[in-house]
Structures are given as structure tokens and as C-alpha cells.
PDB file of N, CA and C in Angstrom:
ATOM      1  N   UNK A   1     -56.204   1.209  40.715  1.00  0.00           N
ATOM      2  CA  UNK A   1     -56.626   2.363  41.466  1.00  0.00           C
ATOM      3  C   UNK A   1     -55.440   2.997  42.199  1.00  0.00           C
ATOM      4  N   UNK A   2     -54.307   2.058  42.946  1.00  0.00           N
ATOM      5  CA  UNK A   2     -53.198   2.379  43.682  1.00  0.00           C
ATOM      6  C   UNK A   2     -52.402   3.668  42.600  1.00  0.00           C
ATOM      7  N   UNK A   3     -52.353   3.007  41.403  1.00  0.00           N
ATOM      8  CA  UNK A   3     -51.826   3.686  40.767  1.00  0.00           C
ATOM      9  C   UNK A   3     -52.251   5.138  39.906  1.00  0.00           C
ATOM     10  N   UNK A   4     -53.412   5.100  39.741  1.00  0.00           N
ATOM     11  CA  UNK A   4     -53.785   6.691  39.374  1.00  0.00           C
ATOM     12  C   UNK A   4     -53.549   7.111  40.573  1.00  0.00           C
ATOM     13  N   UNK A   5     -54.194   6.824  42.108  1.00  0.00           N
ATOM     14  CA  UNK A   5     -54.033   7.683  42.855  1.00  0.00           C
ATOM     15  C   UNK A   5     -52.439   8.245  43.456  1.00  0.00           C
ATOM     16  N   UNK A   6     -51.401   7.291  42.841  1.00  0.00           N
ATOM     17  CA  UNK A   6     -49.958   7.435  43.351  1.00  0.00           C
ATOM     18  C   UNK A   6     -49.988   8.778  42.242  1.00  0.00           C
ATOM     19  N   UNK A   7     -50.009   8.482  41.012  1.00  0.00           N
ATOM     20  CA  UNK A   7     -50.058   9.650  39.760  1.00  0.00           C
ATOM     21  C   UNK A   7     -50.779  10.857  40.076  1.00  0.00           C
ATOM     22  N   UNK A   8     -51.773  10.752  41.061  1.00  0.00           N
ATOM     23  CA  UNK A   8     -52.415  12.186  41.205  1.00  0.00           C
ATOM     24  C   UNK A   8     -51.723  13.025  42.162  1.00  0.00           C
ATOM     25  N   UNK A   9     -51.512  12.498  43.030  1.00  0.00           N
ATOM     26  CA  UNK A   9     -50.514  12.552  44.362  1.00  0.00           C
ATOM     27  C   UNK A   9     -49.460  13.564  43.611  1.00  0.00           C
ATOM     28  N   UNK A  10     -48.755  12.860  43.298  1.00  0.00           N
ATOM     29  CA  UNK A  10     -47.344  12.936  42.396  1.00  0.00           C
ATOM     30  C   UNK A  10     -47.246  14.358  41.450  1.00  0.00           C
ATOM     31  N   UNK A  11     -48.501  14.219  40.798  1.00  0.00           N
ATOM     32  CA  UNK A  11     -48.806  15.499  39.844  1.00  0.00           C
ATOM     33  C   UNK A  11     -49.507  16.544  40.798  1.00  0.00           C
ATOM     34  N   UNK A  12     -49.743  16.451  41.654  1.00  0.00           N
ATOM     35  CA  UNK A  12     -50.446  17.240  42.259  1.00  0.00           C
ATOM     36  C   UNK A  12     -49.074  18.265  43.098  1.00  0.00           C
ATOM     37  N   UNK A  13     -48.207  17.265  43.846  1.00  0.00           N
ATOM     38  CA  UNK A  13     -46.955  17.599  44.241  1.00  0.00           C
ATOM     39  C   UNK A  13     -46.467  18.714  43.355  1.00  0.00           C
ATOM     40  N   UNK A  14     -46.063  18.039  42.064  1.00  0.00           N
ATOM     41  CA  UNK A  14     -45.223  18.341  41.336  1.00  0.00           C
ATOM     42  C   UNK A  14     -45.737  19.960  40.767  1.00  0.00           C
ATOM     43  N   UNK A  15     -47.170  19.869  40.759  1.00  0.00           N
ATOM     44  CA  UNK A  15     -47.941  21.309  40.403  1.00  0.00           C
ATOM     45  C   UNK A  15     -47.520  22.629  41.396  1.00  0.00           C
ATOM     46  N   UNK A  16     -47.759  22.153  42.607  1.00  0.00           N
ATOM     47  CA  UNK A  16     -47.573  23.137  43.795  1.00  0.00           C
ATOM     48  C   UNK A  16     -46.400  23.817  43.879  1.00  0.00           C
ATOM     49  N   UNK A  17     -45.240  22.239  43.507  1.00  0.00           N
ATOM     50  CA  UNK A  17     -43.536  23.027  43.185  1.00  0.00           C
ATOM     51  C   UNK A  17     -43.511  23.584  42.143  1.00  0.00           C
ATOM     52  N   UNK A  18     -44.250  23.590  41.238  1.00  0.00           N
ATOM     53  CA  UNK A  18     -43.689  24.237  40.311  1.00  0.00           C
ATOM     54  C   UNK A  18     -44.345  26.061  40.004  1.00  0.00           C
ATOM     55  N   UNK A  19     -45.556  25.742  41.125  1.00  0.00           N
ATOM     56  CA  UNK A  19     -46.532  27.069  40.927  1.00  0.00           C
ATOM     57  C   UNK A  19     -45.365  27.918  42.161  1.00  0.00           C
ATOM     58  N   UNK A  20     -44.725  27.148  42.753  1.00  0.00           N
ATOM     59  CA  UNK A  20     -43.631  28.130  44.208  1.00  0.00           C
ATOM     60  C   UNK A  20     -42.584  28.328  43.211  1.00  0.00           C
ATOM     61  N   UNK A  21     -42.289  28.399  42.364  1.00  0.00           N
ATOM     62  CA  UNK A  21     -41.070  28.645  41.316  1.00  0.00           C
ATOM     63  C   UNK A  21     -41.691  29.567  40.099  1.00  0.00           C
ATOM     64  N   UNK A  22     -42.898  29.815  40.313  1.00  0.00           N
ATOM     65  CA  UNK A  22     -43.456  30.829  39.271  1.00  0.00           C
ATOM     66  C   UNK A  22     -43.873  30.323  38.223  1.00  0.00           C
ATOM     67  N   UNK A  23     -43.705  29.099  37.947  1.00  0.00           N
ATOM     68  CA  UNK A  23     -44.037  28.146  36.254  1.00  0.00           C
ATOM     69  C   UNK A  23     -45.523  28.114  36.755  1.00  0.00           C
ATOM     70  N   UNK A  24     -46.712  28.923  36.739  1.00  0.00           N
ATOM     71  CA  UNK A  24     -48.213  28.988  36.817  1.00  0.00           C
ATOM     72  C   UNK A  24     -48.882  28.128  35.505  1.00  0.00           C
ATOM     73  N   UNK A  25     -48.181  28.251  34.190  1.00  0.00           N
ATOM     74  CA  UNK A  25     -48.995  27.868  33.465  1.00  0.00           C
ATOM     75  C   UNK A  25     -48.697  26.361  33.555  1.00  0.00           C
ATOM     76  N   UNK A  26     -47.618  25.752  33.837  1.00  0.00           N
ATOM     77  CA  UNK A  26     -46.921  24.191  33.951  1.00  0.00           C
ATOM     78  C   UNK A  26     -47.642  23.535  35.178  1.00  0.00           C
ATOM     79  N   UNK A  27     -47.706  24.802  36.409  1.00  0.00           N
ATOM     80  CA  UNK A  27     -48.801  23.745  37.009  1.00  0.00           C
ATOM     81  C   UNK A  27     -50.220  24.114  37.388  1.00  0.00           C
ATOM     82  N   UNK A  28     -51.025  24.436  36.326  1.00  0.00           N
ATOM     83  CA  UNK A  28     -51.943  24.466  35.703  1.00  0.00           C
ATOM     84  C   UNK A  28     -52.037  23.435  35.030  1.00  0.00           C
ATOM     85  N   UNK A  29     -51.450  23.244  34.196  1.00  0.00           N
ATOM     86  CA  UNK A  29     -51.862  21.710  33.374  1.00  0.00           C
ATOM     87  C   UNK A  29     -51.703  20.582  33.810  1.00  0.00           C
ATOM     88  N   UNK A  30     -50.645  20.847  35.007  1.00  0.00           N
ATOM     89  CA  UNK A  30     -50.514  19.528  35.878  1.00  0.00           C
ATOM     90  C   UNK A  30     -51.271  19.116  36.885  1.00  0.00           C
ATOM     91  N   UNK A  31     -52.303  20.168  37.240  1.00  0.00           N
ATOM     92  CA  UNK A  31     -52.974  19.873  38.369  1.00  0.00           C
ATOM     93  C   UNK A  31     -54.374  19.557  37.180  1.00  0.00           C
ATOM     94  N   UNK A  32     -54.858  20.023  35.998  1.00  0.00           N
ATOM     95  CA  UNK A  32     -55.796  19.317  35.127  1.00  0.00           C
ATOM     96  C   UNK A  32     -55.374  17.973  35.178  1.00  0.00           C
ATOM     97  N   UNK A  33     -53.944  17.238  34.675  1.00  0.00           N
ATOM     98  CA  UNK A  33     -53.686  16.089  34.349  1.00  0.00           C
ATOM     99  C   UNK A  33     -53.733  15.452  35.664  1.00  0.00           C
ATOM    100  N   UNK A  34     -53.641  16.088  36.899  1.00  0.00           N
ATOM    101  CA  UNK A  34     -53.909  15.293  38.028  1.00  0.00           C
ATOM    102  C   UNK A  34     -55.436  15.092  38.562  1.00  0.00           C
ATOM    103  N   UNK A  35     -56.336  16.187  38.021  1.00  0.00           N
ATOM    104  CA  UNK A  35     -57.633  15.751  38.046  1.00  0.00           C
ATOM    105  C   UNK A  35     -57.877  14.543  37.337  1.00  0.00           C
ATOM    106  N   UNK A  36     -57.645  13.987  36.347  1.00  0.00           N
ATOM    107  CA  UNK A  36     -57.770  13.079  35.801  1.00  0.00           C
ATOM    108  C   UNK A  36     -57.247  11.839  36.101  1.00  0.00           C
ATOM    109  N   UNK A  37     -56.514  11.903  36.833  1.00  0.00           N
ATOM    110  CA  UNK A  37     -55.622  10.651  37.328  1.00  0.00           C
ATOM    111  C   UNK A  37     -56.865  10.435  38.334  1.00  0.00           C
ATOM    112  N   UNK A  38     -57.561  11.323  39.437  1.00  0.00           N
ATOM    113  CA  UNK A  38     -58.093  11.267  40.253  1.00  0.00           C
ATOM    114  C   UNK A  38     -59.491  10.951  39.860  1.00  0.00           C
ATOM    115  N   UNK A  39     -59.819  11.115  38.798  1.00  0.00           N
ATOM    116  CA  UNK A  39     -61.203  10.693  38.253  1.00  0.00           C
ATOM    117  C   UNK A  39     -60.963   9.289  38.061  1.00  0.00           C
ATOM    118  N   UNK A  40     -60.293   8.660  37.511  1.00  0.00           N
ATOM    119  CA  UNK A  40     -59.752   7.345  36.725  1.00  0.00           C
ATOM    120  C   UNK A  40     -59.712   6.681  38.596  1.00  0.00           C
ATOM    121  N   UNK A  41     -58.949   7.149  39.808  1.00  0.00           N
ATOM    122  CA  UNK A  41     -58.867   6.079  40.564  1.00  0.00           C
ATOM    123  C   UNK A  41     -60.287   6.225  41.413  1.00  0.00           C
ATOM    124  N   UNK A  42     -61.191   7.164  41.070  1.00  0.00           N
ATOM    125  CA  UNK A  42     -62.646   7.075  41.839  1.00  0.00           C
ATOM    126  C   UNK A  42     -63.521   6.388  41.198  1.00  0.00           C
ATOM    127  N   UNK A  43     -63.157   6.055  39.675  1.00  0.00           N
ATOM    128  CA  UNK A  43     -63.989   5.252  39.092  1.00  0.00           C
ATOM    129  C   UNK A  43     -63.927   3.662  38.965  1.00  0.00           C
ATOM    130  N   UNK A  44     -62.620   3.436  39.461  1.00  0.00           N
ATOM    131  CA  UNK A  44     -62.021   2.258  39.592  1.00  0.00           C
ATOM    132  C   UNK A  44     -62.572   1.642  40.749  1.00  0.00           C
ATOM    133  N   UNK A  45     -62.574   2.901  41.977  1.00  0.00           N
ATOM    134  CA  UNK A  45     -63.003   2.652  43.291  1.00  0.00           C
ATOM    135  C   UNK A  45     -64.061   1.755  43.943  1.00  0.00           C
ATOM    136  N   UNK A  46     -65.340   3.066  42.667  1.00  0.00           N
ATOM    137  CA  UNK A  46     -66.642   2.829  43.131  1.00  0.00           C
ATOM    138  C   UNK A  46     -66.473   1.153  41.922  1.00  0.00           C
ATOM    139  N   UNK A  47     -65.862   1.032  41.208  1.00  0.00           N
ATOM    140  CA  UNK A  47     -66.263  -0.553  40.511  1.00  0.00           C
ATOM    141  C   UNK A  47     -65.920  -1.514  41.777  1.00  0.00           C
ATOM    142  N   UNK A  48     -64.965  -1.186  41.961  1.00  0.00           N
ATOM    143  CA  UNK A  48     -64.628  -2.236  43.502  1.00  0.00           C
ATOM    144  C   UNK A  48     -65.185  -2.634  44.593  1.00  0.00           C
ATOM    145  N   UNK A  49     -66.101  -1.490  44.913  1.00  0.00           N
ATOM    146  CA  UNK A  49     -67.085  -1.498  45.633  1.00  0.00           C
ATOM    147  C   UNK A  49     -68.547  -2.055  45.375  1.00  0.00           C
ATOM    148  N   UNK A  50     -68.580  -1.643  44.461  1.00  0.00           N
ATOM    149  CA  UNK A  50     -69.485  -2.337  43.596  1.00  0.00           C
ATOM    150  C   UNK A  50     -69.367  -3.803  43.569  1.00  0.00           C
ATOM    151  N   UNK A  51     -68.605  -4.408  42.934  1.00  0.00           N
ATOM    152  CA  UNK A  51     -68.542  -5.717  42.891  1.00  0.00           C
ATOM    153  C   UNK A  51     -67.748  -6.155  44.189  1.00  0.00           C
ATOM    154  N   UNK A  52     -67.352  -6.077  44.923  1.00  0.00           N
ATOM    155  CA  UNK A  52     -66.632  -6.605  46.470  1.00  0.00           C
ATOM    156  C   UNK A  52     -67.515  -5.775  47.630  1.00  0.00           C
ATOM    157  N   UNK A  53     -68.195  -4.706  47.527  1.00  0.00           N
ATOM    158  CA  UNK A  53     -68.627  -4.421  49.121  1.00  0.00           C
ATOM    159  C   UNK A  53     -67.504  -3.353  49.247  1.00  0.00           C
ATOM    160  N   UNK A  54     -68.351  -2.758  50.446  1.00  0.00           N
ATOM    161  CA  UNK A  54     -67.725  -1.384  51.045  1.00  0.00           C
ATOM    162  C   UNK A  54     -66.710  -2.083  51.761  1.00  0.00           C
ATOM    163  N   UNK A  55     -66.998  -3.259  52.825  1.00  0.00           N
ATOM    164  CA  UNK A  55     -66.342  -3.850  53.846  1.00  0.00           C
ATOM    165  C   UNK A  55     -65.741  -4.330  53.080  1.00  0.00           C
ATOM    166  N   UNK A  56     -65.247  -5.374  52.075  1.00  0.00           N
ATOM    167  CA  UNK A  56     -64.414  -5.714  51.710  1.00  0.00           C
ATOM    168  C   UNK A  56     -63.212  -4.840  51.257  1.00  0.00           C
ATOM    169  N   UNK A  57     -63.271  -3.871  50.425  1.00  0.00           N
ATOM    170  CA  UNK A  57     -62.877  -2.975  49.737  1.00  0.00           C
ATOM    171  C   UNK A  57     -61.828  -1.879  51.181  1.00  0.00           C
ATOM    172  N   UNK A  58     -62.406  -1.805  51.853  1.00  0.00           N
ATOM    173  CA  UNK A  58     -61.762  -0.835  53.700  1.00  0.00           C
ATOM    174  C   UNK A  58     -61.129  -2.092  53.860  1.00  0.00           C
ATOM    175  N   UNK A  59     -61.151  -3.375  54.451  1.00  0.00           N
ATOM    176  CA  UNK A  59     -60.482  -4.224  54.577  1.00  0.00           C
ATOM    177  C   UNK A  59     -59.234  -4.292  54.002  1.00  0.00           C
ATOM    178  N   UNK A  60     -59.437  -4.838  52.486  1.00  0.00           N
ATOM    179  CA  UNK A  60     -58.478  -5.188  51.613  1.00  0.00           C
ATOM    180  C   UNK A  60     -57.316  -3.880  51.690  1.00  0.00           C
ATOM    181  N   UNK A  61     -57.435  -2.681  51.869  1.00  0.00           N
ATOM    182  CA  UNK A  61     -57.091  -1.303  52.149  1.00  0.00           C
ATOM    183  C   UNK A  61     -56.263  -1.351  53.542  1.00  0.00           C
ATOM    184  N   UNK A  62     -56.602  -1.962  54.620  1.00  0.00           N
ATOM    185  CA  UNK A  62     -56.495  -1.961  55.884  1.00  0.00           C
ATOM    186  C   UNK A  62     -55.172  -3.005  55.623  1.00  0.00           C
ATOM    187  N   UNK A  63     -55.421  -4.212  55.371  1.00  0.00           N
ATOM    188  CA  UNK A  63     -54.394  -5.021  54.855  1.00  0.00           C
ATOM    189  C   UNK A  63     -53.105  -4.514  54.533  1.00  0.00           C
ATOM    190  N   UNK A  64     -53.728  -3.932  53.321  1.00  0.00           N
ATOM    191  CA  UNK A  64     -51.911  -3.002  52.689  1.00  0.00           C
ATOM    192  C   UNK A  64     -51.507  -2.484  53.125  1.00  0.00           C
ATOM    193  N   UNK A  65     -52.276  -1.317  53.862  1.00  0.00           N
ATOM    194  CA  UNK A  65     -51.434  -0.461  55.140  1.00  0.00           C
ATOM    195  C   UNK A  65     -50.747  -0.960  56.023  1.00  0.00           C
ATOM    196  N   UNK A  66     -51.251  -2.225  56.546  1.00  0.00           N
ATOM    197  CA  UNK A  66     -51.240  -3.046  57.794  1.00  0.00           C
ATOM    198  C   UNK A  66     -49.325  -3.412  57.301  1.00  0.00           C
ATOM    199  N   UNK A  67     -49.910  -4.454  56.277  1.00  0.00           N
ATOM    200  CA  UNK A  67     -48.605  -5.523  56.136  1.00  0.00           C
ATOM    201  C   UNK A  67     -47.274  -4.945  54.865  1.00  0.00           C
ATOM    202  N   UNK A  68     -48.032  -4.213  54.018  1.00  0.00           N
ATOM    203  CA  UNK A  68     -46.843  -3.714  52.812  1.00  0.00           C
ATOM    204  C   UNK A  68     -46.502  -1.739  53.470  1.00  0.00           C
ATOM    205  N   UNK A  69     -47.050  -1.694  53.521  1.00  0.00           N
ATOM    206  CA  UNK A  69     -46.898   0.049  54.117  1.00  0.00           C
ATOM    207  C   UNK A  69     -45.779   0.085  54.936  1.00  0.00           C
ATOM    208  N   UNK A  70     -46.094  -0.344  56.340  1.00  0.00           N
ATOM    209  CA  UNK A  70     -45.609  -0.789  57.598  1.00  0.00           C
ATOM    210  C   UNK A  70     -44.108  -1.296  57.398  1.00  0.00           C
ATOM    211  N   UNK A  71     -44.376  -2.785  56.431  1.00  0.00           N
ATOM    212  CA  UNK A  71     -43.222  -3.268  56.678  1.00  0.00           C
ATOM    213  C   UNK A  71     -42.250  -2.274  55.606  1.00  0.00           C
ATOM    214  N   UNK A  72     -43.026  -1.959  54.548  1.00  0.00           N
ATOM    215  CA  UNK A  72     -41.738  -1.008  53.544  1.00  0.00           C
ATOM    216  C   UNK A  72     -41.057   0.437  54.178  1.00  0.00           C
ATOM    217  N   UNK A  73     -41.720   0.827  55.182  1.00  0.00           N
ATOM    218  CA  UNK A  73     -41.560   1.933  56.056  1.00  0.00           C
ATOM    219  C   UNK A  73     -39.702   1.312  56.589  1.00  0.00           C
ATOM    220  N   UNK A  74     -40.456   0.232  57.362  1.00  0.00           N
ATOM    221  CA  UNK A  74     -39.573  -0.173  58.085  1.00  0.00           C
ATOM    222  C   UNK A  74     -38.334  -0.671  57.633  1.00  0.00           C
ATOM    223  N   UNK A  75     -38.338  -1.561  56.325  1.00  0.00           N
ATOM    224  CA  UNK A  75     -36.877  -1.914  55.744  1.00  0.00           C
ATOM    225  C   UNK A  75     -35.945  -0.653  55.111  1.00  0.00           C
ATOM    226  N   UNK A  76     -36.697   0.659  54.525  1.00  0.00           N
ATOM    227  CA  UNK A  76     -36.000   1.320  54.307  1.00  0.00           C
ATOM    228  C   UNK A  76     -35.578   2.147  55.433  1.00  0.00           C
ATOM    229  N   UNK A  77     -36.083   2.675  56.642  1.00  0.00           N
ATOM    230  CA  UNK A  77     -35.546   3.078  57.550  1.00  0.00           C
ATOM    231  C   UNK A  77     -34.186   1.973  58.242  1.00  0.00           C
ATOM    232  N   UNK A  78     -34.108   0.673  57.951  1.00  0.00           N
ATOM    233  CA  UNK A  78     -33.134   0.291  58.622  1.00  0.00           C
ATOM    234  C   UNK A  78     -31.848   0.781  57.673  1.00  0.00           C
ATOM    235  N   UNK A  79     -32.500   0.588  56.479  1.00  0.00           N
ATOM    236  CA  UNK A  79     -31.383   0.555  55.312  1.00  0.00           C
ATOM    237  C   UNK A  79     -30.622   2.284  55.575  1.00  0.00           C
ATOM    238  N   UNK A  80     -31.499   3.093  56.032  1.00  0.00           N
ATOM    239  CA  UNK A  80     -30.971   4.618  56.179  1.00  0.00           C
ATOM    240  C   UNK A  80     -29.680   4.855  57.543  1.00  0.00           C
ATOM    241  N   UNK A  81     -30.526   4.045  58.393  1.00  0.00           N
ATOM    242  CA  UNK A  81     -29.703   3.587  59.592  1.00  0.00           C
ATOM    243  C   UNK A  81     -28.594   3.094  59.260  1.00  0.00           C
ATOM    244  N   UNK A  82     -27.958   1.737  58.308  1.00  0.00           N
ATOM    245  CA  UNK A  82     -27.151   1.703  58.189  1.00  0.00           C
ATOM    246  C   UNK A  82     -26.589   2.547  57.170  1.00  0.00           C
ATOM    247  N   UNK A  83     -26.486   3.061  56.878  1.00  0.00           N
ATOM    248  CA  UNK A  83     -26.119   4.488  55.745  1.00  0.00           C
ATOM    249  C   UNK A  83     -25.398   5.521  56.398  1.00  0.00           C
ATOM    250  N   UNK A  84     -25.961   5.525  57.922  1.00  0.00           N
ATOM    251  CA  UNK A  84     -25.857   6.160  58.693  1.00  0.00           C
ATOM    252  C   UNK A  84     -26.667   7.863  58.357  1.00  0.00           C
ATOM    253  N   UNK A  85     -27.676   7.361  58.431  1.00  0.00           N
ATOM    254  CA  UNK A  85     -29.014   8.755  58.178  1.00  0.00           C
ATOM    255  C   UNK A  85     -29.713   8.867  59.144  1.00  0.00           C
ATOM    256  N   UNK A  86     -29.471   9.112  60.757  1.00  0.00           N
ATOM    257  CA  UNK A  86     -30.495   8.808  61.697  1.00  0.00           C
ATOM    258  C   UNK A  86     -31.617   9.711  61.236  1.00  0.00           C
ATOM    259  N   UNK A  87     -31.387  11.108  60.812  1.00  0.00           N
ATOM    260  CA  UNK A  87     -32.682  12.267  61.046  1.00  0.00           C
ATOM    261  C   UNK A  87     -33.883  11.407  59.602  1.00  0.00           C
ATOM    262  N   UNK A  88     -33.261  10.113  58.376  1.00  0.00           N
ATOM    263  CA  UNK A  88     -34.444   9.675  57.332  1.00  0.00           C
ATOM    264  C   UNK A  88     -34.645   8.635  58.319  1.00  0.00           C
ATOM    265  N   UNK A  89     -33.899   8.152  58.912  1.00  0.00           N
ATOM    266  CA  UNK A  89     -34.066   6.659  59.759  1.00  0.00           C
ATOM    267  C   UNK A  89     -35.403   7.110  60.634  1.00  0.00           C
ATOM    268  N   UNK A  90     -35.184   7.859  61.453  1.00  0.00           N
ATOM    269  CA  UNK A  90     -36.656   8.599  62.717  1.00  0.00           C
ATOM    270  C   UNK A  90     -37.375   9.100  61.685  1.00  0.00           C
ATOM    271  N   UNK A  91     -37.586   9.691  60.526  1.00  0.00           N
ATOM    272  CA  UNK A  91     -38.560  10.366  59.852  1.00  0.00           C
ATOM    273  C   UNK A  91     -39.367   9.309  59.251  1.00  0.00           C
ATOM    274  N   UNK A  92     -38.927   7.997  59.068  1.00  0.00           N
ATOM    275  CA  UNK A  92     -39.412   6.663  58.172  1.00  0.00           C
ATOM    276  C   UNK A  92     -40.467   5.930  59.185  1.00  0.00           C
ATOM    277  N   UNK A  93     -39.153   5.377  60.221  1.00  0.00           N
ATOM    278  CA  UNK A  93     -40.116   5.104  61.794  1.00  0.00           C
ATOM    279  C   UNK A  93     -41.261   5.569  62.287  1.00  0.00           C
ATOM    280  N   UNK A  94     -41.290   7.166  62.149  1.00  0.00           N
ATOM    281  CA  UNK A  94     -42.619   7.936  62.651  1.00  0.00           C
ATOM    282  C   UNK A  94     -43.457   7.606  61.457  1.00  0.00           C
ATOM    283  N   UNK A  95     -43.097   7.557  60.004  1.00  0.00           N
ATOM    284  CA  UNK A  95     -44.431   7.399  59.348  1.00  0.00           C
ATOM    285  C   UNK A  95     -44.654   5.772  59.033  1.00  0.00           C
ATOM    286  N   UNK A  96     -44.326   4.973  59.312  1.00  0.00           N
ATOM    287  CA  UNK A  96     -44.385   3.499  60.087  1.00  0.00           C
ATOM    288  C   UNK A  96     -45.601   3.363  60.674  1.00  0.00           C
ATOM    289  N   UNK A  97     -45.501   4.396  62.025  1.00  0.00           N
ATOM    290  CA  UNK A  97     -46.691   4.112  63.176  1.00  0.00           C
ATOM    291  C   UNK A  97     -47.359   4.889  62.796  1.00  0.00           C
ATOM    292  N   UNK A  98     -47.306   6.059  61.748  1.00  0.00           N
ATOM    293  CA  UNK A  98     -48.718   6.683  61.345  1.00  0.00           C
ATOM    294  C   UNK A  98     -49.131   5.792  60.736  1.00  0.00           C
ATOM    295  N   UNK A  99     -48.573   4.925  59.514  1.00  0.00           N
ATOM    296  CA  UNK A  99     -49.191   3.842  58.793  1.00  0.00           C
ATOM    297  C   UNK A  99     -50.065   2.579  59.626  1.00  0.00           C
ATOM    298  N   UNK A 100     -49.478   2.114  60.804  1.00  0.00           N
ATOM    299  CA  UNK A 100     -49.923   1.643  61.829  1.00  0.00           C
ATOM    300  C   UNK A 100     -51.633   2.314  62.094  1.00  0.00           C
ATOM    301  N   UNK A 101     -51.543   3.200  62.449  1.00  0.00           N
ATOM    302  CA  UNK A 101     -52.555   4.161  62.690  1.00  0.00           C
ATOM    303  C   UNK A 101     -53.604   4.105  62.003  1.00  0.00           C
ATOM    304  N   UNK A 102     -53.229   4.371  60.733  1.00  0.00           N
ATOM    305  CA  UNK A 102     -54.265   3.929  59.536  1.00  0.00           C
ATOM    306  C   UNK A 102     -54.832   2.878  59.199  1.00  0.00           C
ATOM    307  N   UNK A 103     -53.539   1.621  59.467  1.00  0.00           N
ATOM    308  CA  UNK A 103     -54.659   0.712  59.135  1.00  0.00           C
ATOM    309  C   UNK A 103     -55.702   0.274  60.265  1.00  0.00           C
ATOM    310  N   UNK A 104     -54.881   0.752  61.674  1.00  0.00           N
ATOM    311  CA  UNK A 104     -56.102   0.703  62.872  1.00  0.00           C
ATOM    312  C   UNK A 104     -57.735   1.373  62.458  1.00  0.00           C
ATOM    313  N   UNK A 105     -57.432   2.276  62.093  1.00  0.00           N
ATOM    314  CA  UNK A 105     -58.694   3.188  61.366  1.00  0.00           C
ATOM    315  C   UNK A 105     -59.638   2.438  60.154  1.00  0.00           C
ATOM    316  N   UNK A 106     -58.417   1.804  59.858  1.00  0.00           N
ATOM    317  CA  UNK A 106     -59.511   1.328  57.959  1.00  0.00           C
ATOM    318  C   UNK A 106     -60.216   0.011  58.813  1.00  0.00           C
ATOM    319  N   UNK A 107     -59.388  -0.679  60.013  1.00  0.00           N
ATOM    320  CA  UNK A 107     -59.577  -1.772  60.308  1.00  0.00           C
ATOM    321  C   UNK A 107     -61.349  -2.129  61.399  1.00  0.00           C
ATOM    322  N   UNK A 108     -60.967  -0.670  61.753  1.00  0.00           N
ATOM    323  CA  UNK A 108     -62.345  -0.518  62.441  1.00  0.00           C
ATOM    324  C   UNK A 108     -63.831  -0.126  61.949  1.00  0.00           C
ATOM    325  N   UNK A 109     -62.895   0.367  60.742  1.00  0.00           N
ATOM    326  CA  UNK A 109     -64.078   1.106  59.649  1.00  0.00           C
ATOM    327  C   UNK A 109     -64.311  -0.268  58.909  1.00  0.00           C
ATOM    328  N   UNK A 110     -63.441  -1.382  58.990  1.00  0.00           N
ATOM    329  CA  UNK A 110     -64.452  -2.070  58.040  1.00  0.00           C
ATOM    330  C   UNK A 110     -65.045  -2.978  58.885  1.00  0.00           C
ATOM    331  N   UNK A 111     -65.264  -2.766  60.457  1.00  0.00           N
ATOM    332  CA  UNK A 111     -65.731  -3.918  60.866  1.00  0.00           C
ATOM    333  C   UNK A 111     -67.290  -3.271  60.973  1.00  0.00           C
ATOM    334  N   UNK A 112     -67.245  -1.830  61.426  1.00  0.00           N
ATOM    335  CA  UNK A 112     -68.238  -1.103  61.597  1.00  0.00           C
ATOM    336  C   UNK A 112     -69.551  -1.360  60.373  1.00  0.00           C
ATOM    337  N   UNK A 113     -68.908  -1.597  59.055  1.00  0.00           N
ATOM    338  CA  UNK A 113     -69.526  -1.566  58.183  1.00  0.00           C
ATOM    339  C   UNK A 113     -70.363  -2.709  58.002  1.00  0.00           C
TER     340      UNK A 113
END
């Protein structure tokens, strides 16, 4: 599921730049091929849910944000730091504690459930 939805993301991106550069018909087909990426990770979704639970499924979600998000935020911002990149170093950091944020959110949403 991580992965169609990284692919829809991605194509979806890639549509918008390319519709600000005038290529309309290129992202036209890219935002079709990104509907489809996005069908493929909602169908994956609802199987997950299906067989694991809503709460499990927000959990397991809450997790990744929590511990792989967070910490990957964070090793590449040090790595920018030493590079000497402060303005990617603070831009990495801030989306760190938005990631933080989120999994506070998924974390409450799955207790709620």
C-alpha cells in the first residue's frame, strides 16, 4: 500500500510540473496513471482493514510515523548539517515534528477506535 501511495504522490507531483511547463497532454496521462496507483493503495487498504481492524491498521500507521518517519527525518537532517546545509538541515527538523504530530494524531485515532 506504502508503495502505490508513494507512486501516486510522485505522479501526481510530477503531473502538476509538468502541466506548469505547458506539457497538458503528459500530465494528463500522468495524473490517469496516478489515479490508478491510488485505486491499487485503497484497495490494499480496505483488505487490511478488513483482515486486521480499523485500530490495528491507524496503529500500525502511527508506529511508522512515530519510529521510521521521525527518525529518517532526523538522520538526514544531521547528515545536511554536516554538509553544511543549515536552510535543508531546519527544513528536515520542522518536518520531523510535523511527523511527530501525526503520529500523535494516528495515535489517538487509534485508541479512540
Amino acid at each position: 500500500m506504502r508503495a502505490n501511495a508513494e507512486d501516486y504522490m510522485t505522479l501526481a507531483l510530477l503531473a502538476e510540473r509538468m502541466e506548469a511547463v505547458g506539457r497538458t497532454e503528459e500530465a494528463k496521462l500522468l495524473r490517469e496513471k496516478a489515479a490508478v496507483e491510488l485505486g491499487h493503495a485503497k484497495a490494499i487498504f480496505e483488505t487490511l482493514v478488513k483482515a486486521e481492524g480499523l485500530q490495528a491498521t491507524a496503529k500500525e500507521l502511527a508506529d511508522v510515523e512515530d519510529l521510521q518517519h521521525v527518525s529518517e527525518y532526523n538522520v538526514v537532517a544531521m547528515k545536511a548539517k554536516e554538509e553544511g546545509h543549515p536552510d535543508i538541515e531546519k527544513m528536515l527538523c520542522s518536518f520531523a515534528e510535523q511527523e511527530k504530530g501525526i503520529a500523535e494524531v494516528l495515535k489517538r485515532t487509534a485508541k479512540a477506535l
